[in-house]
C-alpha atoms as a PDB file:
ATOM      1  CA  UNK A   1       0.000   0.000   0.000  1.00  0.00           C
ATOM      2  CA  UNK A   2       2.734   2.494   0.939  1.00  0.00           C
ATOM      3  CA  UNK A   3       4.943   2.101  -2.282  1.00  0.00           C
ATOM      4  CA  UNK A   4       1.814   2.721  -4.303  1.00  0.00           C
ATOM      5  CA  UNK A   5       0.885   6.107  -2.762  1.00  0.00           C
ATOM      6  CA  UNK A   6       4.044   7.423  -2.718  1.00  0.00           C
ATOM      7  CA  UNK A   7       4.571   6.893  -6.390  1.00  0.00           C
ATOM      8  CA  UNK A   8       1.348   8.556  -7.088  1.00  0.00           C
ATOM      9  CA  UNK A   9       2.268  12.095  -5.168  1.00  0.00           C
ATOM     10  CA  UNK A  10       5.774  11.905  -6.925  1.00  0.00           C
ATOM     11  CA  UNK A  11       4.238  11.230 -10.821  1.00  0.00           C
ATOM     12  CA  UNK A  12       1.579  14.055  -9.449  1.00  0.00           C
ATOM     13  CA  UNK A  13       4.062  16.833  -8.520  1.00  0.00           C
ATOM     14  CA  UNK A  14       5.947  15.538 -11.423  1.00  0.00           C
ATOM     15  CA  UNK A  15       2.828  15.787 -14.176  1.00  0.00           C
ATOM     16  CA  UNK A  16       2.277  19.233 -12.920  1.00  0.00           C
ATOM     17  CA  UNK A  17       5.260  20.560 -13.362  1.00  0.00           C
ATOM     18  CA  UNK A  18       5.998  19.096 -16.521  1.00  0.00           C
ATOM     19  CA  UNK A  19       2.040  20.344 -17.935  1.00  0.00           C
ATOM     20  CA  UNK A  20       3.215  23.701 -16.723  1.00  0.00           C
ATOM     21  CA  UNK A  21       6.358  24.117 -18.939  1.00  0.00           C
ATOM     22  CA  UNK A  22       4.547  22.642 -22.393  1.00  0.00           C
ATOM     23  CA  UNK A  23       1.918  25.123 -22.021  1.00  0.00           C
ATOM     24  CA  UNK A  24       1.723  27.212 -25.082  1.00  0.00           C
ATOM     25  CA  UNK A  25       0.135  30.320 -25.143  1.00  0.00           C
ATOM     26  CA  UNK A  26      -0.666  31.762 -29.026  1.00  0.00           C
ATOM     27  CA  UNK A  27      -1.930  35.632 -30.199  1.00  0.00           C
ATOM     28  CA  UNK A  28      -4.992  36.102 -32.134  1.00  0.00           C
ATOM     29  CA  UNK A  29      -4.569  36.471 -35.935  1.00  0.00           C
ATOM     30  CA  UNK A  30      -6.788  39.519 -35.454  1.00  0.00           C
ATOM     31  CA  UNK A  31      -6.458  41.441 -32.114  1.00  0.00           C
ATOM     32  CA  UNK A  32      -3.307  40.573 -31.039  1.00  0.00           C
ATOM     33  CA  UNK A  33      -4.523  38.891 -27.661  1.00  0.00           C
ATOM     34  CA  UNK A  34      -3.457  36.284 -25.718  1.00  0.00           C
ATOM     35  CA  UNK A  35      -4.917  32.849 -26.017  1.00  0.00           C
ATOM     36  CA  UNK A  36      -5.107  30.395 -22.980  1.00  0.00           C
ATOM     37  CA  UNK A  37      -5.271  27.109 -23.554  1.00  0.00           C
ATOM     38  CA  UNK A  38      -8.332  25.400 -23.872  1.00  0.00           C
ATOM     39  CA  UNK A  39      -9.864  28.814 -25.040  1.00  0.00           C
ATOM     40  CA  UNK A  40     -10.477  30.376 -28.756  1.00  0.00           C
ATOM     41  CA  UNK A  41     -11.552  29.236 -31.838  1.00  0.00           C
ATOM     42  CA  UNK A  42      -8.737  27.667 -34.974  1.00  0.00           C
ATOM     43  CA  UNK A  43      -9.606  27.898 -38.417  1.00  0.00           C
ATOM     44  CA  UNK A  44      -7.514  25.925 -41.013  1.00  0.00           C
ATOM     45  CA  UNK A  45      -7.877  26.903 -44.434  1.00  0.00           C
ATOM     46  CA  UNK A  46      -8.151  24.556 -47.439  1.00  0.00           C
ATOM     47  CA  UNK A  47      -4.389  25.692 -47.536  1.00  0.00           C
ATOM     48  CA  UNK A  48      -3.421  24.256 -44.139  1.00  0.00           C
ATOM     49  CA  UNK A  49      -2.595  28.301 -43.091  1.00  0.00           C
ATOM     50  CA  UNK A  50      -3.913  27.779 -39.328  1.00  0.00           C
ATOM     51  CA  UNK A  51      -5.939  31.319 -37.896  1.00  0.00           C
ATOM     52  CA  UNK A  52      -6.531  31.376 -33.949  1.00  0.00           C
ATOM     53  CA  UNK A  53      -8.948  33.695 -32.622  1.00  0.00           C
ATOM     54  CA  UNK A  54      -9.159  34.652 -29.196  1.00  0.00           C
ATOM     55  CA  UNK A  55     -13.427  35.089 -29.199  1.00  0.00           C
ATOM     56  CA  UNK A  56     -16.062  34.718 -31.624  1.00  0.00           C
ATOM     57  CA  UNK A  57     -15.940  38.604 -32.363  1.00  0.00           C
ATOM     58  CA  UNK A  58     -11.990  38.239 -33.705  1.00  0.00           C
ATOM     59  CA  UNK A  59     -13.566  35.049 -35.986  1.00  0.00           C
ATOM     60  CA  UNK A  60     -16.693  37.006 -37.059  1.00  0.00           C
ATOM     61  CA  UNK A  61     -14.562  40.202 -38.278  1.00  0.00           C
ATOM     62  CA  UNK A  62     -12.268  37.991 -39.951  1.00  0.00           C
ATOM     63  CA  UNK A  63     -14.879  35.645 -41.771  1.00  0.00           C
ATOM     64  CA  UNK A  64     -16.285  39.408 -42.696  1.00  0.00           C
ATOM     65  CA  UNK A  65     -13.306  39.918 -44.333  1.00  0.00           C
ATOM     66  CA  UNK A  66     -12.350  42.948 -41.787  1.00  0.00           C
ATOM     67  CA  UNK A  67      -8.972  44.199 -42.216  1.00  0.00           C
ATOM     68  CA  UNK A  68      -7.101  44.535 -38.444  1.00  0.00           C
ATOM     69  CA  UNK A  69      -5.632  47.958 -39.294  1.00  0.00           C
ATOM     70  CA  UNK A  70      -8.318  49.545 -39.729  1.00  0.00           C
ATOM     71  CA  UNK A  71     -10.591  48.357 -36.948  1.00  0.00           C
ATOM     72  CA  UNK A  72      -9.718  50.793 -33.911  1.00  0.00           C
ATOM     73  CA  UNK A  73      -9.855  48.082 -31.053  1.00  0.00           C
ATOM     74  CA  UNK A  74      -6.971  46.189 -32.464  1.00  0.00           C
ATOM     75  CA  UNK A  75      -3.665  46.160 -31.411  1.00  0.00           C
ATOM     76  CA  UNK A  76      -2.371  46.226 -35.488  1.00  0.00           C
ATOM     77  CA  UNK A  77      -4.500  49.611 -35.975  1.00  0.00           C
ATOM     78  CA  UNK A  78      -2.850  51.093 -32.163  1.00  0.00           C
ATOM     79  CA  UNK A  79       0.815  50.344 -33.441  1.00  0.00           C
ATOM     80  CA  UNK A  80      -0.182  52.045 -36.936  1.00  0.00           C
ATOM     81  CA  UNK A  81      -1.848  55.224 -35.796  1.00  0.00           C
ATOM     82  CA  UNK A  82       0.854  55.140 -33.069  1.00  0.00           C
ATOM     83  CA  UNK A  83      -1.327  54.717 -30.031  1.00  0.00           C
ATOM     84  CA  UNK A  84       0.953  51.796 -28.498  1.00  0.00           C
ATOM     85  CA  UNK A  85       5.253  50.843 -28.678  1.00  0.00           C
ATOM     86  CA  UNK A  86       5.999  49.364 -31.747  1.00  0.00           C
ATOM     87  CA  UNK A  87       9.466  48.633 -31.947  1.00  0.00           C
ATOM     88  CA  UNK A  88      10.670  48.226 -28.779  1.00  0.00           C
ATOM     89  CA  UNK A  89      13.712  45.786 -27.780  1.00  0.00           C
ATOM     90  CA  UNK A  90      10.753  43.949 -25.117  1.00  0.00           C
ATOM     91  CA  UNK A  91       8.962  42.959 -28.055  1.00  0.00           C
ATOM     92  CA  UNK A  92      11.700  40.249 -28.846  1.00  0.00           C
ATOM     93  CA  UNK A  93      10.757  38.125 -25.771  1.00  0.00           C
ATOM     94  CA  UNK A  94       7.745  37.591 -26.740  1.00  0.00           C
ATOM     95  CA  UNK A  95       8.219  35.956 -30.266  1.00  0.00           C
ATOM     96  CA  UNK A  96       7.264  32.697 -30.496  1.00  0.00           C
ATOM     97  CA  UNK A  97       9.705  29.837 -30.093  1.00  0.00           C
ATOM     98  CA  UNK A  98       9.536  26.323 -30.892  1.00  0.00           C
ATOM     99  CA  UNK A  99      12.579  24.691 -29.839  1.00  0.00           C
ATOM    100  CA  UNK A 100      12.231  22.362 -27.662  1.00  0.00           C
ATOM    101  CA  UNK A 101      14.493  22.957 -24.243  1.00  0.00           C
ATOM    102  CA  UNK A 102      15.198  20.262 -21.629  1.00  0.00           C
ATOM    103  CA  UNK A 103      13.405  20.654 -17.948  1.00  0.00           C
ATOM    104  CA  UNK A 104      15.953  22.354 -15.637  1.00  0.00           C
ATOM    105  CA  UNK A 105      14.475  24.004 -12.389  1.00  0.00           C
ATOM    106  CA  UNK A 106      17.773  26.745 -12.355  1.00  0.00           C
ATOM    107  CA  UNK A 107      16.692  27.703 -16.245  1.00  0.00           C
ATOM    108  CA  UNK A 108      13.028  28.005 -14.967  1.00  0.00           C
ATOM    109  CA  UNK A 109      13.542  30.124 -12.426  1.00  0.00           C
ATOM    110  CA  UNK A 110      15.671  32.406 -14.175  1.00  0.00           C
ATOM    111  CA  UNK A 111      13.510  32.569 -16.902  1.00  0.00           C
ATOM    112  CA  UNK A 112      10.227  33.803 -14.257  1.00  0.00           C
ATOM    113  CA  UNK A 113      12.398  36.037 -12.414  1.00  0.00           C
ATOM    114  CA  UNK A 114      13.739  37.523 -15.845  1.00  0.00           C
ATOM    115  CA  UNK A 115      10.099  37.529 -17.038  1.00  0.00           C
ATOM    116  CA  UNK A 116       8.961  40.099 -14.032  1.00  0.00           C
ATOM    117  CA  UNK A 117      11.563  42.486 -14.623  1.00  0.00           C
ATOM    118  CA  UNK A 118      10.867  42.453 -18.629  1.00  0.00           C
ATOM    119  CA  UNK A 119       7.235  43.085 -17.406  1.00  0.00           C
ATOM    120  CA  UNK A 120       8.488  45.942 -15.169  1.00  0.00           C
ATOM    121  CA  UNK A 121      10.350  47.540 -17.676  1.00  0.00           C
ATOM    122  CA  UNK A 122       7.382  46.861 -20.851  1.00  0.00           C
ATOM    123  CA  UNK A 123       4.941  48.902 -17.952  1.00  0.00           C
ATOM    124  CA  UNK A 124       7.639  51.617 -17.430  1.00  0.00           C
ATOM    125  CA  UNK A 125       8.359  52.221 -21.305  1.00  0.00           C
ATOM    126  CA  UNK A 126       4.722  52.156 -21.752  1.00  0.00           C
ATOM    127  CA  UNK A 127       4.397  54.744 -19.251  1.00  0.00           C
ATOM    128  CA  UNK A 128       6.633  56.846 -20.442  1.00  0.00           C
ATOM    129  CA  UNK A 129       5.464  56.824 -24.469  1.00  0.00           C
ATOM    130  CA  UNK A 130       1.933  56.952 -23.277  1.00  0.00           C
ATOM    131  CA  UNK A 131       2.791  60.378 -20.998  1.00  0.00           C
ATOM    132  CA  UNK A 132       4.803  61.740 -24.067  1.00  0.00           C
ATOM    133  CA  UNK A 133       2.090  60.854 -26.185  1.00  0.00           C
ATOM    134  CA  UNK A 134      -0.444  62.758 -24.079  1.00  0.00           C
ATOM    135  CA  UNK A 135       1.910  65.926 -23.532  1.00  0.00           C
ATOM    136  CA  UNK A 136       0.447  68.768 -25.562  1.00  0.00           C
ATOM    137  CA  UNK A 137      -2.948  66.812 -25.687  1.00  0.00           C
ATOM    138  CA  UNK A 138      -4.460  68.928 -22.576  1.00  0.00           C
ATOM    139  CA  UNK A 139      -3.208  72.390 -23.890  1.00  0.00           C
ATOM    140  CA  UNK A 140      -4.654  71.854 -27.057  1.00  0.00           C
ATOM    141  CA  UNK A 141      -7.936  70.955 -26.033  1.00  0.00           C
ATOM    142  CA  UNK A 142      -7.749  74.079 -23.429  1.00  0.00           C
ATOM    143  CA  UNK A 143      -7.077  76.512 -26.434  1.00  0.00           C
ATOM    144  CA  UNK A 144     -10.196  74.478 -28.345  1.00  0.00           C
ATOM    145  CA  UNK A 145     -12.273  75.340 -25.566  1.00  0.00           C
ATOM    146  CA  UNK A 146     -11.516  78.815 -25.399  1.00  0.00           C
ATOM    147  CA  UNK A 147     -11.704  79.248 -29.006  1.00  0.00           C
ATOM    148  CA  UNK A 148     -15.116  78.062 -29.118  1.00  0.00           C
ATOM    149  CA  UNK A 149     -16.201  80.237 -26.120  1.00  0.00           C
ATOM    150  CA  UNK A 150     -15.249  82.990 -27.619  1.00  0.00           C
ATOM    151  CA  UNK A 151     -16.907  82.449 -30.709  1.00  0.00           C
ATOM    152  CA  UNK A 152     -20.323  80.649 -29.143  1.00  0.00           C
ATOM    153  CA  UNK A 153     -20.349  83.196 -25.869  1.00  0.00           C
ATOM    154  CA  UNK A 154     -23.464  85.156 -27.152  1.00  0.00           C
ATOM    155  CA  UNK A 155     -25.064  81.374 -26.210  1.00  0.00           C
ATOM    156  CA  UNK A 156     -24.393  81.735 -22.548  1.00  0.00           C
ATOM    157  CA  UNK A 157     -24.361  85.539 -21.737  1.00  0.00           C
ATOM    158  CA  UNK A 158     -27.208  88.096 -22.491  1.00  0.00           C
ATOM    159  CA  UNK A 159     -26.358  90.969 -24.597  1.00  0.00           C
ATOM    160  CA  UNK A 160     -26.191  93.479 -22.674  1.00  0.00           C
ATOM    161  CA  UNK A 161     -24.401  91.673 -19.941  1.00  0.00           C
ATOM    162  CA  UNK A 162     -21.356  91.882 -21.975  1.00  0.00           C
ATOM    163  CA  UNK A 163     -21.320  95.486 -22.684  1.00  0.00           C
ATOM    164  CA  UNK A 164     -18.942  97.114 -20.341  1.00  0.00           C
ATOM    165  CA  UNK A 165     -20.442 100.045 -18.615  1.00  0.00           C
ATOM    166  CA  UNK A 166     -18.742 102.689 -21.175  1.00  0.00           C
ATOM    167  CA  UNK A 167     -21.003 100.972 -23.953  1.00  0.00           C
ATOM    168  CA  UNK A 168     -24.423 100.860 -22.165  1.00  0.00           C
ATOM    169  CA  UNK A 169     -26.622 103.373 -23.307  1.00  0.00           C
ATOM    170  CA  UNK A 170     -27.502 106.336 -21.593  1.00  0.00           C
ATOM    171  CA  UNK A 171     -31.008 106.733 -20.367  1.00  0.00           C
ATOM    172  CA  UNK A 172     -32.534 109.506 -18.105  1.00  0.00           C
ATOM    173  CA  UNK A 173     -35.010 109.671 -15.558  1.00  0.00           C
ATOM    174  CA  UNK A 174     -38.906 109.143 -17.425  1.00  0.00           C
ATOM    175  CA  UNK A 175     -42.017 110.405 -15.788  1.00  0.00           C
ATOM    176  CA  UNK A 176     -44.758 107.256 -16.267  1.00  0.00           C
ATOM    177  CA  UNK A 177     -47.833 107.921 -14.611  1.00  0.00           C
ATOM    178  CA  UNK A 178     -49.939 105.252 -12.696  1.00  0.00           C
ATOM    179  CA  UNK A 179     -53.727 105.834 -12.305  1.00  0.00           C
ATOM    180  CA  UNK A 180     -55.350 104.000  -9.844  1.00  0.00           C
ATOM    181  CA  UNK A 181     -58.893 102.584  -9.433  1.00  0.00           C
ATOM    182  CA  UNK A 182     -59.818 103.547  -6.218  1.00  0.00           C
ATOM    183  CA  UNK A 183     -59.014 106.591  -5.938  1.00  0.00           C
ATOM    184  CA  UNK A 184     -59.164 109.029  -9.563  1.00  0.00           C
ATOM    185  CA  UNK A 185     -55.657 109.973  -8.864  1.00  0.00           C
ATOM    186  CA  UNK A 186     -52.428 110.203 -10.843  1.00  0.00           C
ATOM    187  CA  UNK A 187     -49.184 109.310  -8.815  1.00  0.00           C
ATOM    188  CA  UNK A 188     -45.864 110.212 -10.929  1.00  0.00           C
ATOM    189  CA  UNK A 189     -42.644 108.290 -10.315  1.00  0.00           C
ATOM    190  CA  UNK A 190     -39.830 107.962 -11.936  1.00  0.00           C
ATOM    191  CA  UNK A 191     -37.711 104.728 -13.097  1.00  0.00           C
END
């Protein structure tokens, strides 16, 4: 009975490991997205040219004949319009790899440890292109604003609130008379 058990934990800790290191993670054809395993849809054309898509909407806009670039959600059409890094030394990590590389726990810890800093640097450069990016982007939409007020300010203020009091007309004193019912009488005041 013991032998038996104690084989089973050992291939256990043993599958899991191993499962962990084959998993393969791919990018949708058309957004640029990550795809888990287990998740997305693959469509093999009658020329064996494999497309993954990460959801149904990716697959739809392809089979719709949508080009990436020019739908604004993607990440093709944010690199183009220059929205997101584009060339970028990072990038390089990420390609796609298929040699095979033997098991070794010192290699595999490395390799995570060597992932979070490329991940803290990718956030920092990202940062830093997406605060450049957004530099004059406040100033110029102040300047639109004021531009506009000053053209559209009749739409908020009256008239003759905006006359300064050099321009307002000059008016005297009129006499109006008020007659009253009760009393026949004429009271004059002035306004």
């Amino acid at each position: 009975g013991a032998p038996t058990s104690v084989w089973r934990s050992v291939s256990h800790k043993y599958f899991r490991s191993h499962v962990a290191t084959e998993m393969r993670l791919e990018k949708c054809w058309f957004c640029s997205s990550t795809i888990y395993p287990g998740h997305g849809i693959c469509f093999v054309r009658n020329d064996s040219k494999q497309f993954r898509f990460c959801r149904s909407k990716c697959h739809k806009n392809f089979k719709m004949k949508r080009n990436p670039r020019k739908v604004k959600w993607t990440k093709a059409y944010r690199v183009l319009h220059g929205k997101e890094l584009q060339a970028d030394a990072i990038f390089a990590f990420e390609r796609r790899r298929n040699r095979p590389v033997k098991y070794s726990r010192e290699v595999t810890l490395a390799t995570i440890k060597a992932m979070k800093s490329i991940e803290g640097i990718r956030e920092r450069r990202e940062e830093r292109f997406y605060e450049d990016r957004m530099k004059g982007v406040e100033d110029a939409r102040r300047q639109k604003d004021k531009k506009e007020l000053s053209q559209q300010v009749h739409l908020i203020k009256a008239p003759g609130a905006r006359m300064t009091p050099n321009e307002l007309p000059k008016s005297s004193p009129k006499k109006v008379s008020v007659h009253t019912k009760k009393r026949d009488t004429q009271v004059d005041t002035y306004e």
